[in-house]
N, C-alpha and C. Protein backbone atom coordinates (compact mmCIF):
# COMPACT_ATOMS: atom_id res chain seq x y z
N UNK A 1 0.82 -1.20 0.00
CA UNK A 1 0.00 0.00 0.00
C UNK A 1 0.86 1.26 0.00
N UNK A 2 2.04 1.14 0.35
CA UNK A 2 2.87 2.44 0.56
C UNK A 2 4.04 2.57 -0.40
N UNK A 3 4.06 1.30 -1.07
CA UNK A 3 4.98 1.67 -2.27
C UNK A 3 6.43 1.14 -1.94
N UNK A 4 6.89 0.69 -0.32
CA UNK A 4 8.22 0.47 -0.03
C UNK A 4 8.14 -1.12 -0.18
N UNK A 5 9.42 -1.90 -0.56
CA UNK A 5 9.47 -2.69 -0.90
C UNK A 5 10.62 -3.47 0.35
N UNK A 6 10.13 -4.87 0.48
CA UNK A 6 10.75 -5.59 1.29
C UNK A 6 12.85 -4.69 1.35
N UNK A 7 13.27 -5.04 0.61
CA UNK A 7 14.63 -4.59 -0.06
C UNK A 7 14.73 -3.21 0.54
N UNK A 8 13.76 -1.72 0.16
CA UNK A 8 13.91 -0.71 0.07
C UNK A 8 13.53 -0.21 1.97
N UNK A 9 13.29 -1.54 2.69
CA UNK A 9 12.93 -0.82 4.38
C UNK A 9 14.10 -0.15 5.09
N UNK A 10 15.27 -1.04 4.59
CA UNK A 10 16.56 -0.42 5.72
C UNK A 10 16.67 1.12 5.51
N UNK A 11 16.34 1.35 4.05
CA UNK A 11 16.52 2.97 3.71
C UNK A 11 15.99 3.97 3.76
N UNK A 12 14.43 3.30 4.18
CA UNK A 12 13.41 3.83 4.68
C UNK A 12 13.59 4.02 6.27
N UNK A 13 14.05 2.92 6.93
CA UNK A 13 14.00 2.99 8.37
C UNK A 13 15.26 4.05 8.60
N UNK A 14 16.34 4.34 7.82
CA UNK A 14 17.17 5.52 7.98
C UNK A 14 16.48 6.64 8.11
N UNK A 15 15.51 6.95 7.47
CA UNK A 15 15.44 8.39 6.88
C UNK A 15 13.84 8.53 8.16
N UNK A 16 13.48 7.39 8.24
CA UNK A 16 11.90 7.65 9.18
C UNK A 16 11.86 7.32 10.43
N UNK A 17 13.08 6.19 10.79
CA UNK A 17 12.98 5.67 12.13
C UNK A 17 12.32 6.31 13.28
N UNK A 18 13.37 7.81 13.47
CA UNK A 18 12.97 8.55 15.09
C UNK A 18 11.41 8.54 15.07
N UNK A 19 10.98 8.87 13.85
CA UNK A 19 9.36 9.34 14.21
C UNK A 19 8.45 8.12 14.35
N UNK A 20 8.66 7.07 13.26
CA UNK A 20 8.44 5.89 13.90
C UNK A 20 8.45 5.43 14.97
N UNK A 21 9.34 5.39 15.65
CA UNK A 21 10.01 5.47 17.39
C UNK A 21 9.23 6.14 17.87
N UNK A 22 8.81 7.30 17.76
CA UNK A 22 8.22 8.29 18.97
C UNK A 22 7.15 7.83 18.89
N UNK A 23 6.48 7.22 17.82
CA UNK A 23 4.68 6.86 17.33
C UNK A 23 4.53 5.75 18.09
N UNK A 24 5.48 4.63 18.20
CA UNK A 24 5.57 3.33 18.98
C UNK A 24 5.21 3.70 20.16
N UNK A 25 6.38 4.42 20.67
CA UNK A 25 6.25 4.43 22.15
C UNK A 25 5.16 5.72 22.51
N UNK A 26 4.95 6.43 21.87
CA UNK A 26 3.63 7.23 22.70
C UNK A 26 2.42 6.61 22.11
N UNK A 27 2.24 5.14 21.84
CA UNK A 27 1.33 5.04 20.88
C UNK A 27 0.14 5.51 20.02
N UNK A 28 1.26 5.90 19.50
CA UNK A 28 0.00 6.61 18.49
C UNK A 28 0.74 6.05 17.14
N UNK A 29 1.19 5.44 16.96
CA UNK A 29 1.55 4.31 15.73
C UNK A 29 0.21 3.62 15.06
N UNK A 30 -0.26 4.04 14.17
CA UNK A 30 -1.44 3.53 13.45
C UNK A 30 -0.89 2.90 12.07
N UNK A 31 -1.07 1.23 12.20
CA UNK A 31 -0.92 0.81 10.87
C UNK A 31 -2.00 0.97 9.41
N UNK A 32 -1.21 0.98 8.44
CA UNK A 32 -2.13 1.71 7.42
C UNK A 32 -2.72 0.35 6.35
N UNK A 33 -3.27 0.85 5.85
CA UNK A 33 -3.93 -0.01 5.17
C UNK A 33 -3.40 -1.45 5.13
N UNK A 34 -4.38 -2.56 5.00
CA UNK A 34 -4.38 -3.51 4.24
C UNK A 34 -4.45 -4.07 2.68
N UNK A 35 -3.63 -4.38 2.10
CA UNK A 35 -4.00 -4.44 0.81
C UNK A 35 -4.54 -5.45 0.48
N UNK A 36 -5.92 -5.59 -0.23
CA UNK A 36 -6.70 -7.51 -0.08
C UNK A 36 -6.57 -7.77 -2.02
N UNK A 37 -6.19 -8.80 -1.52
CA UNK A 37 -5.92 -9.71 -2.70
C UNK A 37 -6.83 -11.25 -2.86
N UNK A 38 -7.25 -11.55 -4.02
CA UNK A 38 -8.32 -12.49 -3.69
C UNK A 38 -7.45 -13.36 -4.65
N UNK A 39 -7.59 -15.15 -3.83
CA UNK A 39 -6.35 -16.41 -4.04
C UNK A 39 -7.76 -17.45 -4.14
N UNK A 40 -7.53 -17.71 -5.80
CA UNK A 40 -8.27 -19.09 -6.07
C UNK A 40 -8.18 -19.90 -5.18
N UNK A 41 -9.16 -20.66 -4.93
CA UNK A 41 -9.32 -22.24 -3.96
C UNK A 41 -9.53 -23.42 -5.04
N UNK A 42 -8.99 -24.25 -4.73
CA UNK A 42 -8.90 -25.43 -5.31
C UNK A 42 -10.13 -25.68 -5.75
N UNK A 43 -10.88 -25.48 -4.54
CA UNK A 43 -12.34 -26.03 -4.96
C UNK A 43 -13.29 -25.35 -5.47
N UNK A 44 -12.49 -23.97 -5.82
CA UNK A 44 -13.43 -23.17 -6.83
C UNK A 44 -13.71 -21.85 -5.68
N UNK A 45 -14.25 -20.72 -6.34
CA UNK A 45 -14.47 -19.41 -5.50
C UNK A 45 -12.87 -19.24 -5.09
N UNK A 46 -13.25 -18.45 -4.64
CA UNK A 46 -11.85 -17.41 -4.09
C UNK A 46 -11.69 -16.84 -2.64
N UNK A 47 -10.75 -16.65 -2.06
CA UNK A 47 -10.31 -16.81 -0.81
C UNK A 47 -9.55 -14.85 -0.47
N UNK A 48 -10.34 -14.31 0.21
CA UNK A 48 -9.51 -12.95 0.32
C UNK A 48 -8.53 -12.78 1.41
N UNK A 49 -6.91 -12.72 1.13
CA UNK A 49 -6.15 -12.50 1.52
C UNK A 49 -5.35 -11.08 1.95
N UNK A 50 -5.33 -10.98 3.22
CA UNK A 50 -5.61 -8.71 3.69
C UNK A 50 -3.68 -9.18 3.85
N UNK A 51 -2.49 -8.08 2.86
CA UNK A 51 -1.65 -7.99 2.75
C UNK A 51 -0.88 -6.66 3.90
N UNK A 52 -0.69 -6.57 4.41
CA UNK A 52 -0.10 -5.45 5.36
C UNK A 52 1.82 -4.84 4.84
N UNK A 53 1.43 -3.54 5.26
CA UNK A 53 2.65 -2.70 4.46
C UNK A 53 3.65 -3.51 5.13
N UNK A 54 5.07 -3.55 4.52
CA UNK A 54 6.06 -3.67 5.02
C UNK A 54 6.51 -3.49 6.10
N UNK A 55 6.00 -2.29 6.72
CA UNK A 55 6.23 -1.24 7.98
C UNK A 55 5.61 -1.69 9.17
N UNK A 56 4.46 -2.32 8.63
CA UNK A 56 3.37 -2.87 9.42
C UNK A 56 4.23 -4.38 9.40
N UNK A 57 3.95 -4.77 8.70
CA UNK A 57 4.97 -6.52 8.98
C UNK A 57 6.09 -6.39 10.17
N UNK A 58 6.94 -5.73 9.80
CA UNK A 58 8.11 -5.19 10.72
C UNK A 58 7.48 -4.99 12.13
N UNK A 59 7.08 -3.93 12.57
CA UNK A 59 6.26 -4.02 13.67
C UNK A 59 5.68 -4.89 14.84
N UNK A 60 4.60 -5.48 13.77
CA UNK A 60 4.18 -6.63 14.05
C UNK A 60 5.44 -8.05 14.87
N UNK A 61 5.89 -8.24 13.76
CA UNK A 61 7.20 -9.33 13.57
C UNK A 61 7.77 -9.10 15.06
N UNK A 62 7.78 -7.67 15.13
CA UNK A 62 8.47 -7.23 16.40
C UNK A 62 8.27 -7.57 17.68
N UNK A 63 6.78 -7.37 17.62
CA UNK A 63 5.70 -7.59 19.13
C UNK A 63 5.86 -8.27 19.05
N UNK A 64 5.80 -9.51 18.06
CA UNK A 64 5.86 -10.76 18.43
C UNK A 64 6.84 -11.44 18.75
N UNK A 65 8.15 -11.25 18.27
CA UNK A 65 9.20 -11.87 19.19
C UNK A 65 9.52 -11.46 20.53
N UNK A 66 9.18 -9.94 21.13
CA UNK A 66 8.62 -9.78 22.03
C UNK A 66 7.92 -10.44 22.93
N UNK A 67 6.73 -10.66 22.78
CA UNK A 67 5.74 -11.55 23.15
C UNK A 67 5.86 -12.90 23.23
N UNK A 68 6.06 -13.48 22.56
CA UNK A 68 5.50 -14.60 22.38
C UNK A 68 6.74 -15.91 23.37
N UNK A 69 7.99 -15.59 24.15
CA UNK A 69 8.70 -16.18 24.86
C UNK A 69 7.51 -16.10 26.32
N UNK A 70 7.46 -14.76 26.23
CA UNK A 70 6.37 -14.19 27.57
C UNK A 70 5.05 -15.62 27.54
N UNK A 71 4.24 -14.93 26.18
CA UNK A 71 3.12 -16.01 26.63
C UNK A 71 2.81 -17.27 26.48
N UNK A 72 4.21 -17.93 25.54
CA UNK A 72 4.08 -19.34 24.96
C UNK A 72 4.48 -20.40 26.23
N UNK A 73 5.00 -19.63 27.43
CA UNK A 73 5.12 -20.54 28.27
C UNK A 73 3.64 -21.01 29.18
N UNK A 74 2.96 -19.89 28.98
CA UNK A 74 1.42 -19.26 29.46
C UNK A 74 0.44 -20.57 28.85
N UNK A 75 0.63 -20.75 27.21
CA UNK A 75 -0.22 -21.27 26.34
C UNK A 75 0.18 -23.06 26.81
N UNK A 76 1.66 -22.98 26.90
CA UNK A 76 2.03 -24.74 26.94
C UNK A 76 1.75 -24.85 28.02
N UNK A 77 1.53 -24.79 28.79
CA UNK A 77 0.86 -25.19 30.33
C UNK A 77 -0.67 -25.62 30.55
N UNK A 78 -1.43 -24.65 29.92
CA UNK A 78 -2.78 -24.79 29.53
C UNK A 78 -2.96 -26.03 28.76
């Protein structure tokens, strides 16, 4: 949705990081669009797939290695 490409983030995260940073932590970091793409099914009809910016992947990716030591010990116990 934003035009930056897997390849083109490190050069992006040069030039945007701090404000990125400040949006994180005062949250006010709003991810932007989804881009939906619709993926044939085998069995016919089509399946809509919601694509998230690069920026947003990153992010994400983030919390979650974050997270997920925290609550996967939470989940295997249960």
């Amino acid at each position: 949705m934003d035009g930056v490409k897997t390849e083109g983030l490190p050069g992006h995260l040069t030039f945007h990081w701090e404000s990125i940073k400040v949006q994180l932590l005062q949250g006010e970091y709003r991810p932007q669009l989804v881009r939906g793409v619709k993926i044939p099914k085998p069995s016919g009809g089509v399946r809509q797939l919601g694509i998230p910016s690069v920026m947003d992947r990153l992010v994400q990716q983030s919390i979650h290695q974050a997270l997920s030591p925290v609550w996967e010990k939470e989940f295997s116990v249960l």
